[in-house]
PDB file of N, CA and C in Angstrom:
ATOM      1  N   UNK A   1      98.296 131.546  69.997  1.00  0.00           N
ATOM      2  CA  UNK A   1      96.990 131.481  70.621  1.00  0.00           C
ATOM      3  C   UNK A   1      95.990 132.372  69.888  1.00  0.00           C
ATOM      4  N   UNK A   2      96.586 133.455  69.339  1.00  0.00           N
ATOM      5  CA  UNK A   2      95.707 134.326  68.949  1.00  0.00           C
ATOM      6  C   UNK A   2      94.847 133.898  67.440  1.00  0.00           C
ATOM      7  N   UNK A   3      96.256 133.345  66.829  1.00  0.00           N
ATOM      8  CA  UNK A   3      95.644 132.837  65.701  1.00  0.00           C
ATOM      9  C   UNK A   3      94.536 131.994  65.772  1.00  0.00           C
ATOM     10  N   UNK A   4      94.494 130.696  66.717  1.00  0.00           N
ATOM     11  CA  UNK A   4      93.353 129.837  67.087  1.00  0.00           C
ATOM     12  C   UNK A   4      92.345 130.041  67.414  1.00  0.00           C
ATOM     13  N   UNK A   5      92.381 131.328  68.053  1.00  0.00           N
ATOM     14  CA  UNK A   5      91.039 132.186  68.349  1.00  0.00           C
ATOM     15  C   UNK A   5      90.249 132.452  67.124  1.00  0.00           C
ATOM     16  N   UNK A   6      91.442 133.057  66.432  1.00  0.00           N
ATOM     17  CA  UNK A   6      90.622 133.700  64.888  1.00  0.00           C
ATOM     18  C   UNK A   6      90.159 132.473  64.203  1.00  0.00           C
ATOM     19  N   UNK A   7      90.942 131.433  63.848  1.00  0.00           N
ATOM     20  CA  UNK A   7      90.431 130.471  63.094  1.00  0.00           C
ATOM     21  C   UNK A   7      89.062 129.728  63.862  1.00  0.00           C
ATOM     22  N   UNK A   8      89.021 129.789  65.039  1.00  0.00           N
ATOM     23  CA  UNK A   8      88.000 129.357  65.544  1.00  0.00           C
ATOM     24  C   UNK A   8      86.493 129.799  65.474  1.00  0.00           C
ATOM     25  N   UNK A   9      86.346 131.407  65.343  1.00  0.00           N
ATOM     26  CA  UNK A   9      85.392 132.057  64.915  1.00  0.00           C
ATOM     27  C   UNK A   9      85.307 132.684  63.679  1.00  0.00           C
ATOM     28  N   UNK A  10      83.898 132.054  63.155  1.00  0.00           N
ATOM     29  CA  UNK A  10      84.175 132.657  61.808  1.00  0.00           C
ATOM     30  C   UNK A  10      83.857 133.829  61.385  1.00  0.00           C
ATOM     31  N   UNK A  11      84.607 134.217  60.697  1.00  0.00           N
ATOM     32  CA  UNK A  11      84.930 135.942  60.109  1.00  0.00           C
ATOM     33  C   UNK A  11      83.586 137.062  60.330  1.00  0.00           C
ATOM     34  N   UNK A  12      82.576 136.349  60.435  1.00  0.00           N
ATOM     35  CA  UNK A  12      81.157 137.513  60.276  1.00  0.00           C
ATOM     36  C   UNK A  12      81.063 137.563  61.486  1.00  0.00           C
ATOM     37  N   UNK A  13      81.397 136.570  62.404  1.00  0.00           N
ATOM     38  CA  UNK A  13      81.491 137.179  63.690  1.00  0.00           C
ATOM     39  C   UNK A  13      82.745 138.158  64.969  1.00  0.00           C
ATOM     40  N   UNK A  14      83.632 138.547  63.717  1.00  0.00           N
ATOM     41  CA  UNK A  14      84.367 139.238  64.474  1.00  0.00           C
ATOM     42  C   UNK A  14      83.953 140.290  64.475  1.00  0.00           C
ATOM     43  N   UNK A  15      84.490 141.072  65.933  1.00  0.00           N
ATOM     44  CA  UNK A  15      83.814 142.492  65.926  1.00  0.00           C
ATOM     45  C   UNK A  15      84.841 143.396  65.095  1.00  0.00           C
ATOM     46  N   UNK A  16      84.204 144.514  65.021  1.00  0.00           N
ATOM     47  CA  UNK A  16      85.181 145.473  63.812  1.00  0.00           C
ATOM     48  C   UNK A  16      86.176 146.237  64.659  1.00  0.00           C
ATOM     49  N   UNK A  17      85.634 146.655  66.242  1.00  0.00           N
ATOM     50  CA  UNK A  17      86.515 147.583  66.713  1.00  0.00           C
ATOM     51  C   UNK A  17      87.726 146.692  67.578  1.00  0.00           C
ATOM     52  N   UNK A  18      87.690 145.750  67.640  1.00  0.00           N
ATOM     53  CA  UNK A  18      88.325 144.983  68.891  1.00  0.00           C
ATOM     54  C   UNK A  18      88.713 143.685  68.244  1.00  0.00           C
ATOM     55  N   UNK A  19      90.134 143.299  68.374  1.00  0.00           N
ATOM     56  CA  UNK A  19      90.609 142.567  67.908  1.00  0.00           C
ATOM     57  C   UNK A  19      89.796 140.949  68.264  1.00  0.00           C
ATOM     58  N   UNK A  20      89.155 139.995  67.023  1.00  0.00           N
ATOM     59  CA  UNK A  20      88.333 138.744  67.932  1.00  0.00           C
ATOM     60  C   UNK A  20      88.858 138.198  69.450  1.00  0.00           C
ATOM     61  N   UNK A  21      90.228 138.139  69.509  1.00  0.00           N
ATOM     62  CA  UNK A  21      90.602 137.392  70.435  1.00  0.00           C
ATOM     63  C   UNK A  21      90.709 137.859  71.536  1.00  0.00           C
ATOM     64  N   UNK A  22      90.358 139.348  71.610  1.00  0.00           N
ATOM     65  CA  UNK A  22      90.450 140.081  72.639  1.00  0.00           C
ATOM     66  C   UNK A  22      89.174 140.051  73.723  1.00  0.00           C
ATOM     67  N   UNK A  23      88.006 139.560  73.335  1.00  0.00           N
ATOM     68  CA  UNK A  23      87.187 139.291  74.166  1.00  0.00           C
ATOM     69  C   UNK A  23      87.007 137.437  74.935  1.00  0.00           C
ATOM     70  N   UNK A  24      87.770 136.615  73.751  1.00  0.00           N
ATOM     71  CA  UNK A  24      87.778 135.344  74.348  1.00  0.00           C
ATOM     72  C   UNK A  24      88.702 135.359  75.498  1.00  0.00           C
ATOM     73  N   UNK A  25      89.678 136.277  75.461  1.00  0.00           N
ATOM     74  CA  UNK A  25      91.335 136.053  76.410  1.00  0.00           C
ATOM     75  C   UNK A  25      90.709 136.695  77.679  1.00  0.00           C
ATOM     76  N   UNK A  26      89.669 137.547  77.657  1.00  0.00           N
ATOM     77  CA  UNK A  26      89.290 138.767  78.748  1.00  0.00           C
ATOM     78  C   UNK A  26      88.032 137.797  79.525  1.00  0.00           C
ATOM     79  N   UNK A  27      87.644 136.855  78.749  1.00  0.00           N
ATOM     80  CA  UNK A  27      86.322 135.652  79.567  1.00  0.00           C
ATOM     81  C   UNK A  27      87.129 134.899  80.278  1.00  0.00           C
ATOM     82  N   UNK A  28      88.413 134.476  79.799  1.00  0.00           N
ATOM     83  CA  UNK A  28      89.486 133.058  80.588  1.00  0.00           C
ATOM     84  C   UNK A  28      89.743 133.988  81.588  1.00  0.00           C
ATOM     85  N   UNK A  29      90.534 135.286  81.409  1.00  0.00           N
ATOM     86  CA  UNK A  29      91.405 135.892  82.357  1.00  0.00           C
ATOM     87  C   UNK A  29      90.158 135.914  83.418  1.00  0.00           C
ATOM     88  N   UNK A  30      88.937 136.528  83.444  1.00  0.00           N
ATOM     89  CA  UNK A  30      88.155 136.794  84.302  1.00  0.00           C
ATOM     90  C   UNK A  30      87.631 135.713  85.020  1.00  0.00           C
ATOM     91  N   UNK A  31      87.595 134.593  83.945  1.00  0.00           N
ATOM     92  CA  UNK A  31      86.959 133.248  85.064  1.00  0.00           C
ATOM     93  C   UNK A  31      88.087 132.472  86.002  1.00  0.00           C
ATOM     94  N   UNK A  32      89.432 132.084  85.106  1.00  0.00           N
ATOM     95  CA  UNK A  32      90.546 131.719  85.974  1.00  0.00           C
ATOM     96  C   UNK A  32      90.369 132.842  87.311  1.00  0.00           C
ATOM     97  N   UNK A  33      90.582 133.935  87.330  1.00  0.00           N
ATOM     98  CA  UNK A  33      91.095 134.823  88.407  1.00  0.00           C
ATOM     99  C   UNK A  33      89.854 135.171  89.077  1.00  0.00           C
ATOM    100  N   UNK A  34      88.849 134.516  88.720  1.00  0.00           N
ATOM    101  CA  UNK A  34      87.197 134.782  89.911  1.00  0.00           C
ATOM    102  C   UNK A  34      87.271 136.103  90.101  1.00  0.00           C
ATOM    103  N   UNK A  35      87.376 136.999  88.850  1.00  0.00           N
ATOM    104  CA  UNK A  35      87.199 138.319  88.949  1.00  0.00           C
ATOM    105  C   UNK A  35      85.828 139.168  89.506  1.00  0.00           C
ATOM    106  N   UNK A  36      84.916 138.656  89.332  1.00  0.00           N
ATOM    107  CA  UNK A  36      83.594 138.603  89.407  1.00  0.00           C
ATOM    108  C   UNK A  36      83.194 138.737  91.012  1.00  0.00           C
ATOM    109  N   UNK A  37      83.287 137.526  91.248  1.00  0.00           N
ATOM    110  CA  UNK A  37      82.853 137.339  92.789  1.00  0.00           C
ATOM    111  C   UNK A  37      84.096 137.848  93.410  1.00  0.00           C
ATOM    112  N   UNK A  38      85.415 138.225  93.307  1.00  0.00           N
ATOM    113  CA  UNK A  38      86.612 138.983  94.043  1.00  0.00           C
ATOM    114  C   UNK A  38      85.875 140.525  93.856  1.00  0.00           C
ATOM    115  N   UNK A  39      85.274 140.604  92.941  1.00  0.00           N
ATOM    116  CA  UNK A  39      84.720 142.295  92.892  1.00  0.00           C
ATOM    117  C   UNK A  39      83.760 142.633  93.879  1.00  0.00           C
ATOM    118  N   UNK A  40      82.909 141.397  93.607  1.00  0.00           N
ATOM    119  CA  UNK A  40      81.282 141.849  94.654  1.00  0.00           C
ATOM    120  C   UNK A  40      82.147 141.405  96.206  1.00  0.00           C
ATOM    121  N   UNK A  41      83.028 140.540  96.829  1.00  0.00           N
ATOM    122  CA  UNK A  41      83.520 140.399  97.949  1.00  0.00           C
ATOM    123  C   UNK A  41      83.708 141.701  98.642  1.00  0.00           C
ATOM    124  N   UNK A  42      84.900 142.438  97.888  1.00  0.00           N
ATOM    125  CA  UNK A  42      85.904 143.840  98.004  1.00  0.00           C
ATOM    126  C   UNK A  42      84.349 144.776  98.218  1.00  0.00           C
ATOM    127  N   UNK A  43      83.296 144.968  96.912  1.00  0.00           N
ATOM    128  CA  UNK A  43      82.886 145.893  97.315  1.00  0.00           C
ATOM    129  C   UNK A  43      81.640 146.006  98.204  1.00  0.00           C
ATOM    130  N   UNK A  44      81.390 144.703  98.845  1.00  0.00           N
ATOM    131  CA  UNK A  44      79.920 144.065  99.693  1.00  0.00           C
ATOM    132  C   UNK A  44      80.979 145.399 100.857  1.00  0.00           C
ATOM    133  N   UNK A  45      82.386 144.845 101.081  1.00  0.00           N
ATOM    134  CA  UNK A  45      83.191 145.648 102.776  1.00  0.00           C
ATOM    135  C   UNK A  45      83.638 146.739 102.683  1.00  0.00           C
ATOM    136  N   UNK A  46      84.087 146.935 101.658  1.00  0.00           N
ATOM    137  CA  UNK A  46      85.258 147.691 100.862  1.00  0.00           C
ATOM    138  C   UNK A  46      84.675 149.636 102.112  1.00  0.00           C
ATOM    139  N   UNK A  47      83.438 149.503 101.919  1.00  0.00           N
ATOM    140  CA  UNK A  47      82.562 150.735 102.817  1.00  0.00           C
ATOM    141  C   UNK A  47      83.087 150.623 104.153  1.00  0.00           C
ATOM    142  N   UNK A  48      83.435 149.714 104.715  1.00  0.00           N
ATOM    143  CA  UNK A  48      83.327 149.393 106.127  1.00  0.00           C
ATOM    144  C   UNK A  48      84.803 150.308 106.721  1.00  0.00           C
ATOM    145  N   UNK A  49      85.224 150.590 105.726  1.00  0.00           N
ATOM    146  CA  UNK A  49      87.076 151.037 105.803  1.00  0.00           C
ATOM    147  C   UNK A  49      87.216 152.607 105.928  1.00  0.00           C
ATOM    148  N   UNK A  50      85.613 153.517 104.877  1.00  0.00           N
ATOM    149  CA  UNK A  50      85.461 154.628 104.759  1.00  0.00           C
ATOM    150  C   UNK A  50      85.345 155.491 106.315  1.00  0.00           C
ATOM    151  N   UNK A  51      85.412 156.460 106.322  1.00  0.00           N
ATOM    152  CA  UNK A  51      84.729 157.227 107.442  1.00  0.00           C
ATOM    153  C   UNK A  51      83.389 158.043 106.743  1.00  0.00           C
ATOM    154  N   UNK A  52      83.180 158.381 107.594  1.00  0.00           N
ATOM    155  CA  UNK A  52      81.758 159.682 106.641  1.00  0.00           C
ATOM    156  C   UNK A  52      82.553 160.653 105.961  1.00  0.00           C
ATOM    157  N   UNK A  53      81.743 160.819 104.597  1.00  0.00           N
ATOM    158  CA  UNK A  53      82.649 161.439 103.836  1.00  0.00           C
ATOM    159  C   UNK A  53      83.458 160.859 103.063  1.00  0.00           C
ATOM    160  N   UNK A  54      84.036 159.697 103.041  1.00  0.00           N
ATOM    161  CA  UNK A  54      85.346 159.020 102.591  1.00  0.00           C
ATOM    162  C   UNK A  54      84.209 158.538 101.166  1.00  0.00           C
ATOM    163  N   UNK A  55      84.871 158.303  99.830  1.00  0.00           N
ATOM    164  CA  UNK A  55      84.512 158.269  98.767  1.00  0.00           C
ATOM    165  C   UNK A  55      85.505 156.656  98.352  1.00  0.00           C
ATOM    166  N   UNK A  56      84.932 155.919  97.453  1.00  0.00           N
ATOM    167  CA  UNK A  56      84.584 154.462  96.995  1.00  0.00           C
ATOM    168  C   UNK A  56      84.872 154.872  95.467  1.00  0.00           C
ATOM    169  N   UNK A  57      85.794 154.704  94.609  1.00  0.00           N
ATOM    170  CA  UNK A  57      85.502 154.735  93.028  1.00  0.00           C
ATOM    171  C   UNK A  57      86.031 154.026  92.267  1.00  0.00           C
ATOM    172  N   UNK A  58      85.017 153.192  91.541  1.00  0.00           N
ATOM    173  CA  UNK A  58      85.733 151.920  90.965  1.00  0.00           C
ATOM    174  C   UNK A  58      85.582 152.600  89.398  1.00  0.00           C
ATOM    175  N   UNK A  59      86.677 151.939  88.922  1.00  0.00           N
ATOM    176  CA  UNK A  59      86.746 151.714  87.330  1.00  0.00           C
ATOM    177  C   UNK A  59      86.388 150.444  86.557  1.00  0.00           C
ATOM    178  N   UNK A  60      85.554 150.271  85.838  1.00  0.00           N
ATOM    179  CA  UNK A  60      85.154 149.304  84.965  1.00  0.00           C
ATOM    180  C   UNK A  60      85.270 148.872  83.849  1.00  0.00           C
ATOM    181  N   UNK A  61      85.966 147.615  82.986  1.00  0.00           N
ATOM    182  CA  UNK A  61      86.211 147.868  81.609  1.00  0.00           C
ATOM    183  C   UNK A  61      85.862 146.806  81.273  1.00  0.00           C
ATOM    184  N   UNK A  62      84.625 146.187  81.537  1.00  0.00           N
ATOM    185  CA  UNK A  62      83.332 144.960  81.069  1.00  0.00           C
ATOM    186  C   UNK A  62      81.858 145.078  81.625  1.00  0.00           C
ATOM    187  N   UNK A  63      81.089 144.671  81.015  1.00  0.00           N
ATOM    188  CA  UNK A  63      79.606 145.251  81.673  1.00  0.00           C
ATOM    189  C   UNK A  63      79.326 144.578  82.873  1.00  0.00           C
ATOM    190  N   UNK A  64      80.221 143.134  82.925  1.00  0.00           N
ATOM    191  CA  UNK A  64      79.749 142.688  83.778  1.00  0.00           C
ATOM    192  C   UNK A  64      79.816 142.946  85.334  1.00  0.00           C
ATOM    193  N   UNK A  65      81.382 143.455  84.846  1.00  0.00           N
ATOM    194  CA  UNK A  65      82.076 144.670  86.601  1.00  0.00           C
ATOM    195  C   UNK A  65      80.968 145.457  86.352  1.00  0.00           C
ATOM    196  N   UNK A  66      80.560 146.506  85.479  1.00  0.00           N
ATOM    197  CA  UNK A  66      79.898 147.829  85.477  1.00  0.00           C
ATOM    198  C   UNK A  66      78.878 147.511  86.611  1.00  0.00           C
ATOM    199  N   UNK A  67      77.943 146.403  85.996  1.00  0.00           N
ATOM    200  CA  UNK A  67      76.664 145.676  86.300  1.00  0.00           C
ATOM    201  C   UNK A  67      77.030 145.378  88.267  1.00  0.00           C
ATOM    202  N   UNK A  68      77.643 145.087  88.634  1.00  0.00           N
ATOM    203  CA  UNK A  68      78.179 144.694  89.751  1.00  0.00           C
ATOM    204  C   UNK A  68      78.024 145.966  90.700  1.00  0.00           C
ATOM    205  N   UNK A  69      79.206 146.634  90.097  1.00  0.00           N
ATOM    206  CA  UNK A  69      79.393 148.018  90.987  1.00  0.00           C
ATOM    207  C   UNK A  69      78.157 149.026  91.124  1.00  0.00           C
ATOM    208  N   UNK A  70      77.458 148.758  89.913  1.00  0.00           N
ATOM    209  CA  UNK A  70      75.943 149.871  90.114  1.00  0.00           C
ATOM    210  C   UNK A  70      75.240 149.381  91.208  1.00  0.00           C
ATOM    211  N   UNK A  71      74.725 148.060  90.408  1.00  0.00           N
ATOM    212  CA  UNK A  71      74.000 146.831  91.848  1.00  0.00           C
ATOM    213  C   UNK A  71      74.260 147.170  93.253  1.00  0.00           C
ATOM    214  N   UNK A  72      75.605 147.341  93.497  1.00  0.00           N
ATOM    215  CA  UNK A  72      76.044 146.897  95.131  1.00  0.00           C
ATOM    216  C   UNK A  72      76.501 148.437  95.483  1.00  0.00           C
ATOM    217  N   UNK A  73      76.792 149.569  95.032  1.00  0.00           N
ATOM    218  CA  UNK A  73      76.250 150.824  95.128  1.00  0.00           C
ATOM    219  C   UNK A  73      74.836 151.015  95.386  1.00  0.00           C
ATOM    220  N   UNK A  74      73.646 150.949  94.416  1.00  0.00           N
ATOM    221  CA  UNK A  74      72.459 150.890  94.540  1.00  0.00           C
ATOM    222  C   UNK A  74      72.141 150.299  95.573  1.00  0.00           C
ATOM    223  N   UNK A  75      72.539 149.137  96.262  1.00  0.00           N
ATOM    224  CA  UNK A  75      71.545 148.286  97.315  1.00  0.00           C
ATOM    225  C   UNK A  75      72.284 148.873  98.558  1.00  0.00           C
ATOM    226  N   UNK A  76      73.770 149.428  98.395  1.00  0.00           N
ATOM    227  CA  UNK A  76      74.081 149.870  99.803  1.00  0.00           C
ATOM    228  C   UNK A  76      73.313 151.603 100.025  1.00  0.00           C
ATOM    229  N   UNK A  77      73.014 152.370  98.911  1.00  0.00           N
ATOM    230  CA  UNK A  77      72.682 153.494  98.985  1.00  0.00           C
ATOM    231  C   UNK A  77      70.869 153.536  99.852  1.00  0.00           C
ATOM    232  N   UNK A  78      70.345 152.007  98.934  1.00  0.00           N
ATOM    233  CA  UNK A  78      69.090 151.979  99.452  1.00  0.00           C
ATOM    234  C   UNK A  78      69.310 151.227 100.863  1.00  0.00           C
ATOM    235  N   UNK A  79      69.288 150.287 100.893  1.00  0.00           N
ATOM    236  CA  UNK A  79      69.503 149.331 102.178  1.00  0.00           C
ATOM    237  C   UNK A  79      70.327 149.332 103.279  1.00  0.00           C
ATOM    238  N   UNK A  80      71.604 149.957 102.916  1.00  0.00           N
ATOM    239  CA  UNK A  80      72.611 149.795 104.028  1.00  0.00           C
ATOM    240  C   UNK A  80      72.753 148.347 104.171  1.00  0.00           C
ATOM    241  N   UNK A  81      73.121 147.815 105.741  1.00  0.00           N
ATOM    242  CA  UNK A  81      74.264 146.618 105.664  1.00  0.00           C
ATOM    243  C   UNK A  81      72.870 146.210 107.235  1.00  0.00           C
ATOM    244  N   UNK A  82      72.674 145.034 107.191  1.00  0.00           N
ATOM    245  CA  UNK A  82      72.290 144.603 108.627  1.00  0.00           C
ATOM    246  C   UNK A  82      72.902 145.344 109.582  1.00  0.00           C
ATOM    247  N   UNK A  83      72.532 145.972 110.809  1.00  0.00           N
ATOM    248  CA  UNK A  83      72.982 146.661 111.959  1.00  0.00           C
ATOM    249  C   UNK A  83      73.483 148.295 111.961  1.00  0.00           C
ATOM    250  N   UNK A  84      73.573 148.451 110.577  1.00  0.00           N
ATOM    251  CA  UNK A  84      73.217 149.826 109.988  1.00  0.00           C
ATOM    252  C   UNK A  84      72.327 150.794 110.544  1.00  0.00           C
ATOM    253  N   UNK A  85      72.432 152.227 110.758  1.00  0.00           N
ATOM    254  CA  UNK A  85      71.585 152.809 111.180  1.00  0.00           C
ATOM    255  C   UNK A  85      70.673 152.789 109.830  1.00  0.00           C
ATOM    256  N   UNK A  86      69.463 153.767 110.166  1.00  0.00           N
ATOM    257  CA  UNK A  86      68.157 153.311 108.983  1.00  0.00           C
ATOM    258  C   UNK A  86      68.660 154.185 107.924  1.00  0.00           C
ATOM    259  N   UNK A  87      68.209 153.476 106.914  1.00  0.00           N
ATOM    260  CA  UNK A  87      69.143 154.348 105.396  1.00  0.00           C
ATOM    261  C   UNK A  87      70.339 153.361 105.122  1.00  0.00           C
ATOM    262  N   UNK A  88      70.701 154.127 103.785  1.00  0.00           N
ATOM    263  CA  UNK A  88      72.291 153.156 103.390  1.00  0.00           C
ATOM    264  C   UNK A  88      73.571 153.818 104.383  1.00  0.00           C
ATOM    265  N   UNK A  89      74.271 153.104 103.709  1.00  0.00           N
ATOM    266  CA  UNK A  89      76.063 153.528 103.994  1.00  0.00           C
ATOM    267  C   UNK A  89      76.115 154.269 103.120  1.00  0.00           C
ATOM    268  N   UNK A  90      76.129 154.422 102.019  1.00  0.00           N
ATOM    269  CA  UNK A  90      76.548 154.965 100.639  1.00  0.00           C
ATOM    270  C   UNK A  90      75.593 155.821 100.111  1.00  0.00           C
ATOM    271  N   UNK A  91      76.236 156.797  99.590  1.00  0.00           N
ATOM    272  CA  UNK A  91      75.254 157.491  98.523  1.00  0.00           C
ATOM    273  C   UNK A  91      76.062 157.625  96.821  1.00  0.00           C
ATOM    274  N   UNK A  92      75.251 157.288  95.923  1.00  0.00           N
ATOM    275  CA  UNK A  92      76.083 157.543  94.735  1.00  0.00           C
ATOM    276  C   UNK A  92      76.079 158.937  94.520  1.00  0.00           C
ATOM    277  N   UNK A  93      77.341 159.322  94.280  1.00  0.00           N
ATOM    278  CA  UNK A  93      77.887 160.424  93.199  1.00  0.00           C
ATOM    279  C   UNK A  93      77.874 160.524  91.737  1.00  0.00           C
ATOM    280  N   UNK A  94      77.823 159.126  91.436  1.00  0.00           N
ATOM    281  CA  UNK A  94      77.876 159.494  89.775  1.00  0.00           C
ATOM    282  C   UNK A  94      76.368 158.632  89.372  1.00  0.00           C
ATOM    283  N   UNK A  95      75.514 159.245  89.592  1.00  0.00           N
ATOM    284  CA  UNK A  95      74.106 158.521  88.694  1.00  0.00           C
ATOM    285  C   UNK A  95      74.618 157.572  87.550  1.00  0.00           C
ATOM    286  N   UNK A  96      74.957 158.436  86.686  1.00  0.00           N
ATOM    287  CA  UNK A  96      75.333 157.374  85.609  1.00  0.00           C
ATOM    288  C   UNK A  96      77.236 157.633  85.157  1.00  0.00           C
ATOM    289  N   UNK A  97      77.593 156.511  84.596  1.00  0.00           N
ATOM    290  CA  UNK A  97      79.291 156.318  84.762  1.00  0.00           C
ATOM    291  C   UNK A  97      78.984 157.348  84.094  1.00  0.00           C
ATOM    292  N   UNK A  98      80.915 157.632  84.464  1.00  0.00           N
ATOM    293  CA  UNK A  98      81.655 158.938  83.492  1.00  0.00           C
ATOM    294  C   UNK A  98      82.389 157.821  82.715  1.00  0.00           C
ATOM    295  N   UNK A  99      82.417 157.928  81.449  1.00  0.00           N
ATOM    296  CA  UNK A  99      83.164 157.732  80.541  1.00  0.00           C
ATOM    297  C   UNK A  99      84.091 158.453  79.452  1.00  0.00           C
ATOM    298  N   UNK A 100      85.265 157.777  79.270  1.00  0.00           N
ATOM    299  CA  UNK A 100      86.189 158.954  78.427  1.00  0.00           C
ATOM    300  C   UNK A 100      85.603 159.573  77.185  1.00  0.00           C
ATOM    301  N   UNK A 101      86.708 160.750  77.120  1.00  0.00           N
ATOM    302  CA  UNK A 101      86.218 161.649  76.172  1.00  0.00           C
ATOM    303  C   UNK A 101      86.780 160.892  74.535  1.00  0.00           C
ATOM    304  N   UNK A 102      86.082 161.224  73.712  1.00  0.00           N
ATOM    305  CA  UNK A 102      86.945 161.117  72.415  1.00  0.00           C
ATOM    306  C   UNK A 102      88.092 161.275  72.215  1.00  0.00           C
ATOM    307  N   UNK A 103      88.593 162.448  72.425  1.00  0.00           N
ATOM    308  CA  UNK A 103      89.991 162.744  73.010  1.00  0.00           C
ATOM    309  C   UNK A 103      90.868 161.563  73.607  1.00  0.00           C
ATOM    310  N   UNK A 104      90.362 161.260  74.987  1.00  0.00           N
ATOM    311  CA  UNK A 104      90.782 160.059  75.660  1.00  0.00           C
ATOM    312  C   UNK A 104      90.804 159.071  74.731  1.00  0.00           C
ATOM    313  N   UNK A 105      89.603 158.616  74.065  1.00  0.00           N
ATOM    314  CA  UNK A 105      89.949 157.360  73.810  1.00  0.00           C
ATOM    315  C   UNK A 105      90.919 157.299  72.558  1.00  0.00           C
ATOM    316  N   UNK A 106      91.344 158.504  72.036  1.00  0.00           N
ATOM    317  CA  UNK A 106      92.119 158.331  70.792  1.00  0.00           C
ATOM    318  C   UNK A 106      93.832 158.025  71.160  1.00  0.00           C
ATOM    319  N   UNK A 107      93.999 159.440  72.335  1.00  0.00           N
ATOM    320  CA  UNK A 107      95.295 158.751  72.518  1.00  0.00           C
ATOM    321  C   UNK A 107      95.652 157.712  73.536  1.00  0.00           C
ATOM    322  N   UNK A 108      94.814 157.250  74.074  1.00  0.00           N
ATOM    323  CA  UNK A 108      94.691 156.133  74.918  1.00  0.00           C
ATOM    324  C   UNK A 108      93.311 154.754  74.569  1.00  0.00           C
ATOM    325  N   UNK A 109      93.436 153.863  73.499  1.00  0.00           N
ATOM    326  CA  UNK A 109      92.533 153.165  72.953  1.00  0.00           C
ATOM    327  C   UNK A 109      91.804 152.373  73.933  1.00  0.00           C
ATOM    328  N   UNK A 110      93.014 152.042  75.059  1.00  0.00           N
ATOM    329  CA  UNK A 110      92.361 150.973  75.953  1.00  0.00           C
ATOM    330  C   UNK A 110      91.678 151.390  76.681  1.00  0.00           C
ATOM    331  N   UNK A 111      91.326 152.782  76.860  1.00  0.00           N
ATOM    332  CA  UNK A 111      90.544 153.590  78.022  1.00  0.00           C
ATOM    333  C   UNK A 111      88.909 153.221  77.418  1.00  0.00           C
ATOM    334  N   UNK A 112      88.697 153.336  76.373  1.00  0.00           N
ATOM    335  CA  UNK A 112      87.301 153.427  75.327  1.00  0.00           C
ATOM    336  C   UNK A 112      86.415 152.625  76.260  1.00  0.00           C
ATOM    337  N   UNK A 113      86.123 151.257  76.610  1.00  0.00           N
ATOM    338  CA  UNK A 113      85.318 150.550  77.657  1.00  0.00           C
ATOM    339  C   UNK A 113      85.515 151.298  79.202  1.00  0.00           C
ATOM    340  N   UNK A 114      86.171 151.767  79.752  1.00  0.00           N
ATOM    341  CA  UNK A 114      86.074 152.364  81.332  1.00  0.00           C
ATOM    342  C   UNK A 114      85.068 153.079  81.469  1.00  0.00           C
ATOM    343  N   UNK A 115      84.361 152.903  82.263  1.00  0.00           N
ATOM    344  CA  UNK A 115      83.162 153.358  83.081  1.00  0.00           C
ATOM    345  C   UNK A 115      83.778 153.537  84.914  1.00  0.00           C
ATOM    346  N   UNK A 116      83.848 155.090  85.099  1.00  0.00           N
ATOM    347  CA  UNK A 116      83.995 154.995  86.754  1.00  0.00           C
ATOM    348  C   UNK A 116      82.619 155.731  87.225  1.00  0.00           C
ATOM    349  N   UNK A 117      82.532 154.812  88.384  1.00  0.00           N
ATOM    350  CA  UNK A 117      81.712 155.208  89.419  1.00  0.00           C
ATOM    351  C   UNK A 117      81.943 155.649  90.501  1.00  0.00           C
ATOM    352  N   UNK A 118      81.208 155.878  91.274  1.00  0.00           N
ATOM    353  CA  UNK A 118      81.664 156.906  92.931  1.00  0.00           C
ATOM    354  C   UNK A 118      80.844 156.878  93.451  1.00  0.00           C
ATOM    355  N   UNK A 119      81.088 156.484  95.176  1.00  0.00           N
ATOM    356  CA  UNK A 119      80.279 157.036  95.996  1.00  0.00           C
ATOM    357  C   UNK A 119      80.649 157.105  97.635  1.00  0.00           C
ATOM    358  N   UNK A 120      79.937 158.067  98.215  1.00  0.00           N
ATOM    359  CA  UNK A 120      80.406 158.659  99.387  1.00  0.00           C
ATOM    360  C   UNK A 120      79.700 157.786 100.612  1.00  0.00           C
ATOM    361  N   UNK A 121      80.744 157.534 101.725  1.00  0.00           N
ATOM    362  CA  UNK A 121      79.964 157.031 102.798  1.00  0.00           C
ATOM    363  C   UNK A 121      79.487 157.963 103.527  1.00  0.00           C
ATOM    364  N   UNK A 122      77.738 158.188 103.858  1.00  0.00           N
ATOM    365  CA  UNK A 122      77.128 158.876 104.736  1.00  0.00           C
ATOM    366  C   UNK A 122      77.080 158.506 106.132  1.00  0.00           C
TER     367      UNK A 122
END
């Protein structure tokens, strides 16, 4: 499979750090398994489980999760949920992701894309 990948795209478009086929296999895996909309589901409720105080922290290793989890952090921090007292549920903890150190990503390569976020139910 992998080979077909490569022969399929041609050479100026492979990326240098990441093997080509590694981003075509990570679009199937994510669309077969409705990774996407299983993310925004989990984290639209995922709050409803917290108590005050109780903390939410996802890990991310595509922009498109990243993009998700900021979004639906952000709109619960501003908006809260219908029937909500006034204000959000959530407050973020991490303004912007933590991402690994150099360190990290050397002896652990696959860590290099993770982005975690956090946030506390008020």
């Amino acid at each position: 499979m992998r080979r077909i990948v490569h022969q399929a795209i041609p050479r100026r478009f492979h990326p240098r750090k990441v093997d080509a086929a590694t981003k075509t296999f990570q679009a199937l895996r994510i669309g077969v398994n409705d990774e996407l909309e299983n993310l925004k589901t989990v984290l639209g409720s995922a709050w409803k489980w917290l108590q005050r105080g109780g903390r939410i922290c996802v890990i991310s290793f595509h922009s498109l999760e990243d993009r998700i989890v900021k979004e639906t952090f952000r709109r619960l921090e501003k908006e809260g949920t219908e029937g909500a007292e006034s204000g959000g549920v959530l407050r973020f903890l991490t303004k912007k992701p933590i991402t690994p150190s150099e360190e990290e990503c050397r002896e652990n390569p696959r860590s290099r894309s993770a982005k975690l976020r956090c946030a506390e139910r008020v």
